[in-house]
PDB file of N, CA and C in Angstrom:
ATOM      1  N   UNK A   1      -0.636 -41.978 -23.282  1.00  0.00           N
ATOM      2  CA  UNK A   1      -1.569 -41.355 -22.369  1.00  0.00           C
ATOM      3  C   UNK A   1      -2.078 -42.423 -21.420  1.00  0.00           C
ATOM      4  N   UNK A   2      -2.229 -41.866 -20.082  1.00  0.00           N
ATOM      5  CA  UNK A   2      -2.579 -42.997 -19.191  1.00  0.00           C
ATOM      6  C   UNK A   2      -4.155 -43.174 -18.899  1.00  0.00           C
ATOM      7  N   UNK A   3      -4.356 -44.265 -18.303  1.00  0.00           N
ATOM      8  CA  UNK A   3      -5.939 -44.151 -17.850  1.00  0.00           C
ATOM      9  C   UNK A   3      -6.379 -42.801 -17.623  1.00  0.00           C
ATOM     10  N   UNK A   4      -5.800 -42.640 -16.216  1.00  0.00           N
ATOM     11  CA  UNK A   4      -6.598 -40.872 -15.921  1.00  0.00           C
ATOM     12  C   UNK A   4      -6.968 -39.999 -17.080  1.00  0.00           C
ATOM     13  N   UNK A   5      -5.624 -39.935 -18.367  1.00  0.00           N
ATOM     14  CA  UNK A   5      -5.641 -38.706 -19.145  1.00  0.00           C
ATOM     15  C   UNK A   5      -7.290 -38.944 -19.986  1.00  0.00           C
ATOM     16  N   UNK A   6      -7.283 -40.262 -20.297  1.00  0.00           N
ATOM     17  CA  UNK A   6      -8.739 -40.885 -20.992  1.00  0.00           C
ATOM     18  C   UNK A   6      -9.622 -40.760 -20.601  1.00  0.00           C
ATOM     19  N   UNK A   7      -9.782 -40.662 -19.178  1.00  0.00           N
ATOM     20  CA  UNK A   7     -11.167 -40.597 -17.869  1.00  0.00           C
ATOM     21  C   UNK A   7     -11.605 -39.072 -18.007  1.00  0.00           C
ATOM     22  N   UNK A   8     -10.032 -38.387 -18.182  1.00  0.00           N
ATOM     23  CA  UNK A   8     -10.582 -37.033 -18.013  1.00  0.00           C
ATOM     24  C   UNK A   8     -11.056 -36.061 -19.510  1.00  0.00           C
ATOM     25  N   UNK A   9     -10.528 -36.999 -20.614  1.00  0.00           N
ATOM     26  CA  UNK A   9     -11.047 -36.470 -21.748  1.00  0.00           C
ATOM     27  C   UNK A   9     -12.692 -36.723 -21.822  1.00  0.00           C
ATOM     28  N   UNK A  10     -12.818 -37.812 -21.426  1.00  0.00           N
ATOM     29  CA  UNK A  10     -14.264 -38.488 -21.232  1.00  0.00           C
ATOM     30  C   UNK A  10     -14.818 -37.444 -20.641  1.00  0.00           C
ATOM     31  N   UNK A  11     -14.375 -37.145 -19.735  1.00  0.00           N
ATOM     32  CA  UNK A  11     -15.433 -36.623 -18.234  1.00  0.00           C
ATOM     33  C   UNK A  11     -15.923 -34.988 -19.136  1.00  0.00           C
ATOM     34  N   UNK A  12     -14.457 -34.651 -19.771  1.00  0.00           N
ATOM     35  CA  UNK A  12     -14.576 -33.155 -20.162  1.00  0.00           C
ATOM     36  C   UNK A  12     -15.653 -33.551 -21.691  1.00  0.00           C
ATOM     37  N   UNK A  13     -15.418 -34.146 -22.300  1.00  0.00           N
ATOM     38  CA  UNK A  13     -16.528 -34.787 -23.777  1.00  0.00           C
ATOM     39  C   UNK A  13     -17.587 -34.515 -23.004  1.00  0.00           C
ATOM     40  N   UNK A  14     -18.502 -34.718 -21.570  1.00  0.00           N
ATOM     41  CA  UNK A  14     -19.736 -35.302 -21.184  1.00  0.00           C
ATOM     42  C   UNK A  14     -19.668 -33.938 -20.729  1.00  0.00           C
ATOM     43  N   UNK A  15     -19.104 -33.052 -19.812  1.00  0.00           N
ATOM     44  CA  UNK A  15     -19.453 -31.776 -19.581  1.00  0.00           C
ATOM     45  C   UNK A  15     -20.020 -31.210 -20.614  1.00  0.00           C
ATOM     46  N   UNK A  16     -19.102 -31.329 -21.989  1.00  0.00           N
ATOM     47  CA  UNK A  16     -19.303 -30.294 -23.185  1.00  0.00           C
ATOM     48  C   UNK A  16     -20.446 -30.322 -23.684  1.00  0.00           C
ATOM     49  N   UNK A  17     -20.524 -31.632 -24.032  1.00  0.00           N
ATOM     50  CA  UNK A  17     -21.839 -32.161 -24.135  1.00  0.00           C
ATOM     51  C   UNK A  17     -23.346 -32.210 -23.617  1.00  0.00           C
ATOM     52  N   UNK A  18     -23.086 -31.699 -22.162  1.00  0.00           N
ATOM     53  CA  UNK A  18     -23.798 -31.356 -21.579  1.00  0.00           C
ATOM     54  C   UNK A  18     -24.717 -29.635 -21.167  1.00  0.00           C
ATOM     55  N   UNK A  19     -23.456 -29.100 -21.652  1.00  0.00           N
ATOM     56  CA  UNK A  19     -23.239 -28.036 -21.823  1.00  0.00           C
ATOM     57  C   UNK A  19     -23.952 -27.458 -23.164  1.00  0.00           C
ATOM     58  N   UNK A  20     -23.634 -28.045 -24.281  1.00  0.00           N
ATOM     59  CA  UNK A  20     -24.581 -27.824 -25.722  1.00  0.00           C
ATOM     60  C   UNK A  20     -25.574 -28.452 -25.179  1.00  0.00           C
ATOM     61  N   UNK A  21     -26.278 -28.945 -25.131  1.00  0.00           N
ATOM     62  CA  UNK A  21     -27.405 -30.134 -24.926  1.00  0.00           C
ATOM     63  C   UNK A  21     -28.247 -28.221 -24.205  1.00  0.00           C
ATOM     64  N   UNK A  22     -27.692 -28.175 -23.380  1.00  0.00           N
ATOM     65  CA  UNK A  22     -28.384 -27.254 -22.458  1.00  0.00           C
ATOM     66  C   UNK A  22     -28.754 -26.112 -23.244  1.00  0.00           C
ATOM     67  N   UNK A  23     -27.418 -25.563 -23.767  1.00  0.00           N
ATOM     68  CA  UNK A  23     -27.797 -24.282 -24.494  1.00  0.00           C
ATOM     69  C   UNK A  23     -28.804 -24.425 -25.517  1.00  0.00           C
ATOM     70  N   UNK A  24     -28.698 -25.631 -26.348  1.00  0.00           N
ATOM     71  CA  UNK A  24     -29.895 -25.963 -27.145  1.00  0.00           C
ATOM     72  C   UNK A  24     -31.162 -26.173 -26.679  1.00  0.00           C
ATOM     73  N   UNK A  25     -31.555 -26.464 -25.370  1.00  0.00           N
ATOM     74  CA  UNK A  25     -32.638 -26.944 -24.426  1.00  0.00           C
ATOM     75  C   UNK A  25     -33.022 -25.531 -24.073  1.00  0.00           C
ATOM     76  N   UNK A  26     -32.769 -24.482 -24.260  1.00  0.00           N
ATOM     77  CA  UNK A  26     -32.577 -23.005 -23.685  1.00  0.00           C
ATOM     78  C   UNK A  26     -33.386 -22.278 -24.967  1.00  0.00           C
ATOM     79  N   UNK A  27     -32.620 -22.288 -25.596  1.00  0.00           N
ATOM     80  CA  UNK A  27     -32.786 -21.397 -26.670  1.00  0.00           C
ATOM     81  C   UNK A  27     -34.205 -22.720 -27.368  1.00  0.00           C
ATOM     82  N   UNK A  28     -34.186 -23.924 -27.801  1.00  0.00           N
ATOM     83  CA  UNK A  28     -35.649 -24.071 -28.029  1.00  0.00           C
ATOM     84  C   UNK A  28     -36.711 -23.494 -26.938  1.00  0.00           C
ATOM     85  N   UNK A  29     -36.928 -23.121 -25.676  1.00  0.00           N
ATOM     86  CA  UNK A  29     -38.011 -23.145 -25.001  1.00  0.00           C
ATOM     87  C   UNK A  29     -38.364 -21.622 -24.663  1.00  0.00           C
ATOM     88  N   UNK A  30     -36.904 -20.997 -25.108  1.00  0.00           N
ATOM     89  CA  UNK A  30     -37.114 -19.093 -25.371  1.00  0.00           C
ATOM     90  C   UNK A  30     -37.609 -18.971 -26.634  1.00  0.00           C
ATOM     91  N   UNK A  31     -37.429 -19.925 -27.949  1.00  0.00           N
ATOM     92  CA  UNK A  31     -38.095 -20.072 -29.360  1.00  0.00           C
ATOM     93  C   UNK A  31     -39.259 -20.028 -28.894  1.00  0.00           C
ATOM     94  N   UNK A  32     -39.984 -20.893 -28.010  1.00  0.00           N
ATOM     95  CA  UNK A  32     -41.735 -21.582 -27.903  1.00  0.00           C
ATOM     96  C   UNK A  32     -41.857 -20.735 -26.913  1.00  0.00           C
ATOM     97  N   UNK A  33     -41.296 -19.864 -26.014  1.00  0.00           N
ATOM     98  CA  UNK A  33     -41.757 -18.979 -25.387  1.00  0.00           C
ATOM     99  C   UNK A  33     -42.031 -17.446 -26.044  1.00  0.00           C
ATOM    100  N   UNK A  34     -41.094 -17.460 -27.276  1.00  0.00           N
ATOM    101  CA  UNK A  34     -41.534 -15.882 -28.406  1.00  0.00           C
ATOM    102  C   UNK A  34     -42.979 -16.192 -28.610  1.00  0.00           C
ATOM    103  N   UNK A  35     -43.020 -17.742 -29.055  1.00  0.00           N
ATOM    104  CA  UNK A  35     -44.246 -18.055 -30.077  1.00  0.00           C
ATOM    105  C   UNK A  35     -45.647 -17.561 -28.981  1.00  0.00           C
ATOM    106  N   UNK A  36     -44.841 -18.037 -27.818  1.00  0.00           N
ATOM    107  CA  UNK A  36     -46.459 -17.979 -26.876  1.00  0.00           C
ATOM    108  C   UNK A  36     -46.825 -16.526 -26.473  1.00  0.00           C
ATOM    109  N   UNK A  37     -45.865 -15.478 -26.737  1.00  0.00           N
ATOM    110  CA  UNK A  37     -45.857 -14.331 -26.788  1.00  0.00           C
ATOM    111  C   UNK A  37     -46.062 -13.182 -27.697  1.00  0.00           C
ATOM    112  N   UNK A  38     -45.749 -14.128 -28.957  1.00  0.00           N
ATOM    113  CA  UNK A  38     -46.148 -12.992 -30.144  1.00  0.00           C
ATOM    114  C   UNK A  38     -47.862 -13.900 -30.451  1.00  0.00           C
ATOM    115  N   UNK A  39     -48.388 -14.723 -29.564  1.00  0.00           N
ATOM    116  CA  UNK A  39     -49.889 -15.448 -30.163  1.00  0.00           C
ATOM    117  C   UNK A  39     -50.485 -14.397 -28.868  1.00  0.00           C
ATOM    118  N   UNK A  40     -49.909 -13.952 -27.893  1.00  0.00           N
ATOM    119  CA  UNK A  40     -50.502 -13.217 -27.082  1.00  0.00           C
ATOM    120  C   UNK A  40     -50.717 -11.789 -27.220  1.00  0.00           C
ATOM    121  N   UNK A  41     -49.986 -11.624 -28.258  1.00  0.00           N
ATOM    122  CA  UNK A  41     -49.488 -10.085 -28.967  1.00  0.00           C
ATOM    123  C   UNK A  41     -51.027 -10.047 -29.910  1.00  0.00           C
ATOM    124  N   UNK A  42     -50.981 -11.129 -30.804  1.00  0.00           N
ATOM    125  CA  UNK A  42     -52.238 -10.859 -31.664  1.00  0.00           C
ATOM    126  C   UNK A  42     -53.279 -10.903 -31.359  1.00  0.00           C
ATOM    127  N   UNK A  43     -53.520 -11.907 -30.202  1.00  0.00           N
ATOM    128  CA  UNK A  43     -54.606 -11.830 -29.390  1.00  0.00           C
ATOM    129  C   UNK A  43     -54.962 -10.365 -28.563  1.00  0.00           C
ATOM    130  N   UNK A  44     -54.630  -9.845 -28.183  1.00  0.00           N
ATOM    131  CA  UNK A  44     -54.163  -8.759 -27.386  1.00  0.00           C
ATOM    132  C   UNK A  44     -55.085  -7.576 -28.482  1.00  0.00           C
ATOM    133  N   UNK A  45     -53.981  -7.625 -29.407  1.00  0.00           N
ATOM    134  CA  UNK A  45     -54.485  -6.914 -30.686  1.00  0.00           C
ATOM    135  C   UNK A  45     -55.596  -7.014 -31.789  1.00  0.00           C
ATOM    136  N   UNK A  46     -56.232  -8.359 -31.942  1.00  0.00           N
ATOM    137  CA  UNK A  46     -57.393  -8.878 -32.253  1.00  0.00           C
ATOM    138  C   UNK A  46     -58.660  -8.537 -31.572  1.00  0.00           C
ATOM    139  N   UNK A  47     -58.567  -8.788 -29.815  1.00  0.00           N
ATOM    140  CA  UNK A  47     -58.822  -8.313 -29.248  1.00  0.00           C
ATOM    141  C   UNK A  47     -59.951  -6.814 -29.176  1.00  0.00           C
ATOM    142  N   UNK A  48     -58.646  -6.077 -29.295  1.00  0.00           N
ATOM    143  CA  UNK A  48     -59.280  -4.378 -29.357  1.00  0.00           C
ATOM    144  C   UNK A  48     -60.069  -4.028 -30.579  1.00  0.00           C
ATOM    145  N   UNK A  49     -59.341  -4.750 -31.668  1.00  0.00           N
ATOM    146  CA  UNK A  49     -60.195  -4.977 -32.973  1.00  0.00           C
ATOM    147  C   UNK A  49     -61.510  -5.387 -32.628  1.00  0.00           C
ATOM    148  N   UNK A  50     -61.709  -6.367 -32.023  1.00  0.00           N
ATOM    149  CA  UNK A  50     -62.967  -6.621 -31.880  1.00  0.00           C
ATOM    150  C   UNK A  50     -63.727  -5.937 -31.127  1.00  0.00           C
ATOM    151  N   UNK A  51     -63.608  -5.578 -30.118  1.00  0.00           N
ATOM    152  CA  UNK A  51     -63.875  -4.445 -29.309  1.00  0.00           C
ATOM    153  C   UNK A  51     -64.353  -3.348 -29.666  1.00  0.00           C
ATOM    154  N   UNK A  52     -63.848  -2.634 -30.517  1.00  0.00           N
ATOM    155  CA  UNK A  52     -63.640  -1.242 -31.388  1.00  0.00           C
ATOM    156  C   UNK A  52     -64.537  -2.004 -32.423  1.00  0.00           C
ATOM    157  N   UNK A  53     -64.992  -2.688 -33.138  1.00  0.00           N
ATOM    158  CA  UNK A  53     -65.612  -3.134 -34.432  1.00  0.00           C
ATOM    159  C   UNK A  53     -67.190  -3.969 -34.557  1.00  0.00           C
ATOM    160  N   UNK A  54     -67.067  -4.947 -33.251  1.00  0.00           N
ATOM    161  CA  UNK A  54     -67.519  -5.843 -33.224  1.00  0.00           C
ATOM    162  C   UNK A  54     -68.906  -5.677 -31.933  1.00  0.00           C
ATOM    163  N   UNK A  55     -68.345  -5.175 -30.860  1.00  0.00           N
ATOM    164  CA  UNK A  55     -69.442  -4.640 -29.741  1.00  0.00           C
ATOM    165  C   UNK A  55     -70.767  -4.089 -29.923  1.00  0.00           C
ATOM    166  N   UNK A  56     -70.550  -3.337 -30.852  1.00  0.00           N
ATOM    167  CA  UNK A  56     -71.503  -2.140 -30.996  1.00  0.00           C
ATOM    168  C   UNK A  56     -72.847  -3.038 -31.606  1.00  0.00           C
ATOM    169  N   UNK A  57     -72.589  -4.158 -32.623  1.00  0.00           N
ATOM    170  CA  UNK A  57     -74.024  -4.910 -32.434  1.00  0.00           C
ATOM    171  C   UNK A  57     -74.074  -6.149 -31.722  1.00  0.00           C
ATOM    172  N   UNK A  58     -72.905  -6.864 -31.305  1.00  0.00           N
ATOM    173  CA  UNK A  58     -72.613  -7.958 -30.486  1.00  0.00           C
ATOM    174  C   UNK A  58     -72.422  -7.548 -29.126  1.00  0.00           C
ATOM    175  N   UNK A  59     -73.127  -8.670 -28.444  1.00  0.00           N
ATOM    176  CA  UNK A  59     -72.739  -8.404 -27.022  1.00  0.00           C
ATOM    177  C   UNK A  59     -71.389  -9.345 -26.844  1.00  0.00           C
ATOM    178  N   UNK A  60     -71.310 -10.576 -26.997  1.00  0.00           N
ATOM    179  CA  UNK A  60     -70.459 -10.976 -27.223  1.00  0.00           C
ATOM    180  C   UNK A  60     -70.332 -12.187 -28.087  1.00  0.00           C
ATOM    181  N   UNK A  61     -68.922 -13.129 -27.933  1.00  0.00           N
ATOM    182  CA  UNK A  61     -68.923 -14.152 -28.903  1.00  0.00           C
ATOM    183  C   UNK A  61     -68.897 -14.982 -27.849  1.00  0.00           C
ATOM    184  N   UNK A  62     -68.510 -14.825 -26.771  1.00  0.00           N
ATOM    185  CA  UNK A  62     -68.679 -16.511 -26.011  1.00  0.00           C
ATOM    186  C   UNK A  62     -70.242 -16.981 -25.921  1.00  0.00           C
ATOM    187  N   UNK A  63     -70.074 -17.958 -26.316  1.00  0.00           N
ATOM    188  CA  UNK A  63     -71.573 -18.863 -26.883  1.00  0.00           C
ATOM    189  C   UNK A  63     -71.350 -20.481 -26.349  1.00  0.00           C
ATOM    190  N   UNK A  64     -70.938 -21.096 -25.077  1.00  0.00           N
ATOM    191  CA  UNK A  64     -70.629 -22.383 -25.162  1.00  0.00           C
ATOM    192  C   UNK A  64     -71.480 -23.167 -25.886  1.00  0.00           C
ATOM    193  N   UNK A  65     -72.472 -23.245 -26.835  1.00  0.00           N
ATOM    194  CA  UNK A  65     -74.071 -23.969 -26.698  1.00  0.00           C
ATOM    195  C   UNK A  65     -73.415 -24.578 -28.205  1.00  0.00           C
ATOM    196  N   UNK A  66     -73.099 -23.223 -28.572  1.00  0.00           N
ATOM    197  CA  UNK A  66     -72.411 -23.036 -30.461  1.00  0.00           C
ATOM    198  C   UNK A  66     -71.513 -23.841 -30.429  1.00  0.00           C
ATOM    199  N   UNK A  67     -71.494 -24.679 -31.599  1.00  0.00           N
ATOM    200  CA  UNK A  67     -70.274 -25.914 -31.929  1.00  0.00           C
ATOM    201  C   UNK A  67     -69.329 -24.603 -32.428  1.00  0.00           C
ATOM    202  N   UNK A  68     -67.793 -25.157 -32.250  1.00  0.00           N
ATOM    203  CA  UNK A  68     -67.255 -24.581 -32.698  1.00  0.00           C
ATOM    204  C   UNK A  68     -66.580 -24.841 -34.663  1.00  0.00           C
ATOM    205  N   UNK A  69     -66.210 -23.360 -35.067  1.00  0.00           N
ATOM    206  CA  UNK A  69     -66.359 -23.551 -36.344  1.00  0.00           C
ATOM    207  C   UNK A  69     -65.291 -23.550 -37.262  1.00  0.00           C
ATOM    208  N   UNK A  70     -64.764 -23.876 -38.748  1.00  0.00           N
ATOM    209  CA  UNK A  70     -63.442 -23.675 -38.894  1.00  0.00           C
ATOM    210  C   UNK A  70     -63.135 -22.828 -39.546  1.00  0.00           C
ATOM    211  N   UNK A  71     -61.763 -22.109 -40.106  1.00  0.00           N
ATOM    212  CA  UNK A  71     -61.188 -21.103 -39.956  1.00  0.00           C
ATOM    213  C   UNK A  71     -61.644 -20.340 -41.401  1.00  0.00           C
ATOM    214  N   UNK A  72     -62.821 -21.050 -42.390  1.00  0.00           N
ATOM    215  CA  UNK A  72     -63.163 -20.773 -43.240  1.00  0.00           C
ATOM    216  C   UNK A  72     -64.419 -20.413 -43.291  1.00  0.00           C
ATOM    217  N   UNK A  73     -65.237 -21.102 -42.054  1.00  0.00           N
ATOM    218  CA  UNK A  73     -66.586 -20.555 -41.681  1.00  0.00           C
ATOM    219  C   UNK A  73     -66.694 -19.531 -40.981  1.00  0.00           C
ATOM    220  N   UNK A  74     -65.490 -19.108 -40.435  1.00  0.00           N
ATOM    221  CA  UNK A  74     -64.927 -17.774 -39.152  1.00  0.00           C
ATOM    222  C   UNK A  74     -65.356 -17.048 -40.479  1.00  0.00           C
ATOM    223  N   UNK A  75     -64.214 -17.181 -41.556  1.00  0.00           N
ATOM    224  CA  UNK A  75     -63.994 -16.052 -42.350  1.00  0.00           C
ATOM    225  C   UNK A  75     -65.269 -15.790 -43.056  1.00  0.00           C
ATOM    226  N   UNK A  76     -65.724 -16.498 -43.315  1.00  0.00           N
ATOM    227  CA  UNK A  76     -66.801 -16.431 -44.218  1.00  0.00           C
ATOM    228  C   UNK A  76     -68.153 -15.422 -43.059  1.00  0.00           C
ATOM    229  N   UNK A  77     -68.137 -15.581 -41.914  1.00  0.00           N
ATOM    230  CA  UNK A  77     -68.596 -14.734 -41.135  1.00  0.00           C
ATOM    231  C   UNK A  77     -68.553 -13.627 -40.906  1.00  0.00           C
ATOM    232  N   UNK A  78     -67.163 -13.236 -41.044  1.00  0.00           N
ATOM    233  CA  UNK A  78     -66.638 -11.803 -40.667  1.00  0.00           C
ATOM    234  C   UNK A  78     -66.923 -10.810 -42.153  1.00  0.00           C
ATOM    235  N   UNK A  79     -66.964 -11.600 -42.897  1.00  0.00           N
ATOM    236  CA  UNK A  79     -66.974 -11.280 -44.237  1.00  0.00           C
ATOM    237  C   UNK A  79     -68.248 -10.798 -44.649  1.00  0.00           C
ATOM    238  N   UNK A  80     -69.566 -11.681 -44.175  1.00  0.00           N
ATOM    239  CA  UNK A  80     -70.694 -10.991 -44.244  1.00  0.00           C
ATOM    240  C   UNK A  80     -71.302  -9.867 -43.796  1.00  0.00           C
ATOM    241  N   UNK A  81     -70.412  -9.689 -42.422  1.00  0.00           N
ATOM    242  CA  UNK A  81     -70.655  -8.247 -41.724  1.00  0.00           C
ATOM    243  C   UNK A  81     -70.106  -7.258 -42.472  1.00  0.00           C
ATOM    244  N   UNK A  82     -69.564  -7.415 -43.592  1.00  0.00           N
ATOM    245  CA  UNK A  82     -69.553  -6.210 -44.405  1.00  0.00           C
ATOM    246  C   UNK A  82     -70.663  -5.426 -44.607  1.00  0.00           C
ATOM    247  N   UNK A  83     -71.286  -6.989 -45.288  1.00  0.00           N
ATOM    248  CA  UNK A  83     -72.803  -6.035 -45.975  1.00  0.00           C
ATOM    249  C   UNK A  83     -73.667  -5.045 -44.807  1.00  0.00           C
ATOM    250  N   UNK A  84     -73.151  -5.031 -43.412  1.00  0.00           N
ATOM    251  CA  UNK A  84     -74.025  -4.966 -42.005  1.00  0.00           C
ATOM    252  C   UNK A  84     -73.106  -3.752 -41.696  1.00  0.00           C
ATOM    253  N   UNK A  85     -72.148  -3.225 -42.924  1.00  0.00           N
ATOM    254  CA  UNK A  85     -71.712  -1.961 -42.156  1.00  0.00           C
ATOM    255  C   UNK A  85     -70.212  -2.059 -41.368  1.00  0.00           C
ATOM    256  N   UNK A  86     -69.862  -3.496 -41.267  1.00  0.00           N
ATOM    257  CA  UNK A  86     -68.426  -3.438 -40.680  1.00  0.00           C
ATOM    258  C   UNK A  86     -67.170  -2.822 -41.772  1.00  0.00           C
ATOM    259  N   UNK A  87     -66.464  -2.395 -41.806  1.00  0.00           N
ATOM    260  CA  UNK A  87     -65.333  -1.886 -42.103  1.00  0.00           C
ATOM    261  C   UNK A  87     -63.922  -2.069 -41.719  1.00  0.00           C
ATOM    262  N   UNK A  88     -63.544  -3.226 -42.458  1.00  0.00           N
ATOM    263  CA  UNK A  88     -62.213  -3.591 -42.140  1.00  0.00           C
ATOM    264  C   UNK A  88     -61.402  -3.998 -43.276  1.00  0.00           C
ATOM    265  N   UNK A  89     -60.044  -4.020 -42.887  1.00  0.00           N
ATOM    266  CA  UNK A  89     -59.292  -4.006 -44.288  1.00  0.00           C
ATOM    267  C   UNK A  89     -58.727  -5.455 -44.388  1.00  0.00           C
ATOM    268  N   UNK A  90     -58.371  -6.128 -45.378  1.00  0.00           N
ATOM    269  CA  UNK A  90     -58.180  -7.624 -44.898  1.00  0.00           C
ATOM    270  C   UNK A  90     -56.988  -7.855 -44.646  1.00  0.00           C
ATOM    271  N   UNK A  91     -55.980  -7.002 -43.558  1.00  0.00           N
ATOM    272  CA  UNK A  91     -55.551  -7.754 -42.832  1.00  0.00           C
ATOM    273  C   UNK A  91     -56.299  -7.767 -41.661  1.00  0.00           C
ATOM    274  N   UNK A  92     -57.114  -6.786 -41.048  1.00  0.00           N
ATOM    275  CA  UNK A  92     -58.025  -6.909 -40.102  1.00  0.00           C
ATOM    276  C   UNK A  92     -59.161  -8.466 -40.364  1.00  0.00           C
ATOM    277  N   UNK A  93     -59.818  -8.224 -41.237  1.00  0.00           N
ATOM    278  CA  UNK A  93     -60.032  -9.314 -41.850  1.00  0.00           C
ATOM    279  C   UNK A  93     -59.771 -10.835 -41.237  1.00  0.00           C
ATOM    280  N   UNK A  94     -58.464 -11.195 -41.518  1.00  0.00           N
ATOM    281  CA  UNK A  94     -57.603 -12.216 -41.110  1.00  0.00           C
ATOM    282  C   UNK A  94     -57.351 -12.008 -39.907  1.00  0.00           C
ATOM    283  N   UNK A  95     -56.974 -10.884 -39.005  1.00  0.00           N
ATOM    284  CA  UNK A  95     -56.551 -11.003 -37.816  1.00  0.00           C
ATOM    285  C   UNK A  95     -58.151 -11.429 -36.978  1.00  0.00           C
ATOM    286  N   UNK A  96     -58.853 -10.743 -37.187  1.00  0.00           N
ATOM    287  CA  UNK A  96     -60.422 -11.032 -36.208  1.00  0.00           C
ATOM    288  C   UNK A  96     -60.518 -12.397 -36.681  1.00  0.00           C
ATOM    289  N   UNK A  97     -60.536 -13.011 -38.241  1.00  0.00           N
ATOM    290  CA  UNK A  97     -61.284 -14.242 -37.751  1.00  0.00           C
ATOM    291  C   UNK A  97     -60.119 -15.315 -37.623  1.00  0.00           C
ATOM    292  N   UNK A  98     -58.919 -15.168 -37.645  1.00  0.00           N
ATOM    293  CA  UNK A  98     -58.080 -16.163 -36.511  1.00  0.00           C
ATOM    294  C   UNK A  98     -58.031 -16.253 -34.938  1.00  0.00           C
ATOM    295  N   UNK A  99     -58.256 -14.812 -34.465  1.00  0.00           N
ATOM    296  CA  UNK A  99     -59.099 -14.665 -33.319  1.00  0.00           C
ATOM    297  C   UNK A  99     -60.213 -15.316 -32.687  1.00  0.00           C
ATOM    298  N   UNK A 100     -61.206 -15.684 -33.636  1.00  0.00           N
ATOM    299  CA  UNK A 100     -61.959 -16.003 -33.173  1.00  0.00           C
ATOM    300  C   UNK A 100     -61.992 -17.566 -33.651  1.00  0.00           C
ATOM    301  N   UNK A 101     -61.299 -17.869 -34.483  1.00  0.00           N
ATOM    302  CA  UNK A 101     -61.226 -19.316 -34.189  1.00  0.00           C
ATOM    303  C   UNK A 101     -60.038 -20.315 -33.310  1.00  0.00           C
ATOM    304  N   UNK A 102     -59.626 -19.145 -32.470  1.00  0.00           N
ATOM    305  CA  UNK A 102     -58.651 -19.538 -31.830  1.00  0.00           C
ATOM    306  C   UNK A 102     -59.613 -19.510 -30.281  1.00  0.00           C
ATOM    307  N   UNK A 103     -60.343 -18.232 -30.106  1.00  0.00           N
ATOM    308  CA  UNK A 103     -60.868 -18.249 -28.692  1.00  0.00           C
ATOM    309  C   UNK A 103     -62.429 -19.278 -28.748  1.00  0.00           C
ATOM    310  N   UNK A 104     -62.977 -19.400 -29.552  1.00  0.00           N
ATOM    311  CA  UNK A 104     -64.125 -20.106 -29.651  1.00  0.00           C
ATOM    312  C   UNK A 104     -63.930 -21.619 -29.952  1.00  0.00           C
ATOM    313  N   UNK A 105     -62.538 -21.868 -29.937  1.00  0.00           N
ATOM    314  CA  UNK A 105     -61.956 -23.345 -29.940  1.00  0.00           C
ATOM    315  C   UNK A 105     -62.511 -24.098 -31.251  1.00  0.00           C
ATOM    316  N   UNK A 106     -62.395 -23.243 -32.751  1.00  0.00           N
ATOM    317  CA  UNK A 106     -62.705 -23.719 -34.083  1.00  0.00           C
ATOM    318  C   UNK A 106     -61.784 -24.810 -34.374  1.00  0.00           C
ATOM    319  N   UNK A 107     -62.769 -25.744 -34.916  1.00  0.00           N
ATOM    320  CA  UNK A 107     -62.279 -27.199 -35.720  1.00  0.00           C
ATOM    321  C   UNK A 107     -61.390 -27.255 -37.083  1.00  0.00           C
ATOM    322  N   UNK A 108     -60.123 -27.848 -36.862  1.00  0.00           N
ATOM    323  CA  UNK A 108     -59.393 -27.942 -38.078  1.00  0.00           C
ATOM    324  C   UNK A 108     -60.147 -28.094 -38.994  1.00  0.00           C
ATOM    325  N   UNK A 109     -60.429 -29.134 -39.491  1.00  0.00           N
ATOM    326  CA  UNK A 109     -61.825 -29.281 -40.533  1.00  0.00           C
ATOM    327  C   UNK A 109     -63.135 -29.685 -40.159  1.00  0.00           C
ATOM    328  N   UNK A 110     -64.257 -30.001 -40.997  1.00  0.00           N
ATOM    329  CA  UNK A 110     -65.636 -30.231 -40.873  1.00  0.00           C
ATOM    330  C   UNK A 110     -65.380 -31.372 -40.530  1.00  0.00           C
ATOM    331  N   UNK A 111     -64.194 -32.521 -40.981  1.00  0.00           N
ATOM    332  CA  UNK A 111     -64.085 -33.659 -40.640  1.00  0.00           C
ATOM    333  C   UNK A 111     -63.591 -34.283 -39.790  1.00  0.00           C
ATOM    334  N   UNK A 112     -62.855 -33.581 -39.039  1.00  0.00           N
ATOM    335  CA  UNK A 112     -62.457 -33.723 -37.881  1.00  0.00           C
ATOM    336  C   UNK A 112     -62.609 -34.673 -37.142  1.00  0.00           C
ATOM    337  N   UNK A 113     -61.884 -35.699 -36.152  1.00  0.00           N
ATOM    338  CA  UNK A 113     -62.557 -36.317 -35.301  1.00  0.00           C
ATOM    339  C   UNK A 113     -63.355 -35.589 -33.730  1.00  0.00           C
ATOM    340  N   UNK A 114     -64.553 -36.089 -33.606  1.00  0.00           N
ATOM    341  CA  UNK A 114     -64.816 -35.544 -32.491  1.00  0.00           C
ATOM    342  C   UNK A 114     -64.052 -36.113 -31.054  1.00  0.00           C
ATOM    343  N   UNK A 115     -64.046 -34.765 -30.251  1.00  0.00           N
ATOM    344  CA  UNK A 115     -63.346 -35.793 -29.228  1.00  0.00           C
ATOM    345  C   UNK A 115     -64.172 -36.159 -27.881  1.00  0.00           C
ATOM    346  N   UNK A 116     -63.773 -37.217 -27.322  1.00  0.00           N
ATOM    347  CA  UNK A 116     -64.781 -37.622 -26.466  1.00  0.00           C
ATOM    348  C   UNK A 116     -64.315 -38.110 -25.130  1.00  0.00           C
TER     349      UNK A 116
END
């Protein structure tokens, strides 16, 4: 085989290659684009939950003043509004207070670093 035939196996290796590289570059960013779509789905749907559940003695939850809280102090919140008459089943439960520690910007843990 001569130079050329080598240049052009090369050249066709780096297309191919280029070629997977891509399709893989594709299909991860349609993966992280489901994700950003099914978090918009629950939100969406959390949402009306709250709406439908939550209004009627809340005006609302945006509070900038309020530190935000973590996903165990959410729950532990939503949980008390039982005794106050709320009615939800726990997957509702779980869906409102990931909701709300997602829109009220809740802290991984108590220990957290603050950021500055």
């Amino acid at each position: 085989m001569g130079k050329s035939g080598r240049l052009m196996k090369i050249f066709l290796g780096l297309i191919l290659s280029a070629f997977l590289l891509s399709g893989v570059y594709v299909f991860a960013m349609k993966k992280e684009s489901s994700k950003g779509d099914q978090k918009k789905m629950q939100h969406k749907s959390a949402y009306l939950l709250h709406e439908n559940k939550c209004l009627d003695c809340h005006e609302s939850i945006a509070d900038p003043e309020r530190p935000g809280k973590t996903r165990d102090e959410w729950y532990i919140v939503v949980s008390i509004m039982h005794k106050y008459g709320l009615d939800l089943t726990e997957e509702e439960t779980e869906i409102l207070t990931d909701f709300l520690f997602d829109l009220r910007k809740g802290v991984k843990s108590e220990f957290a670093p603050s950021k500055q």
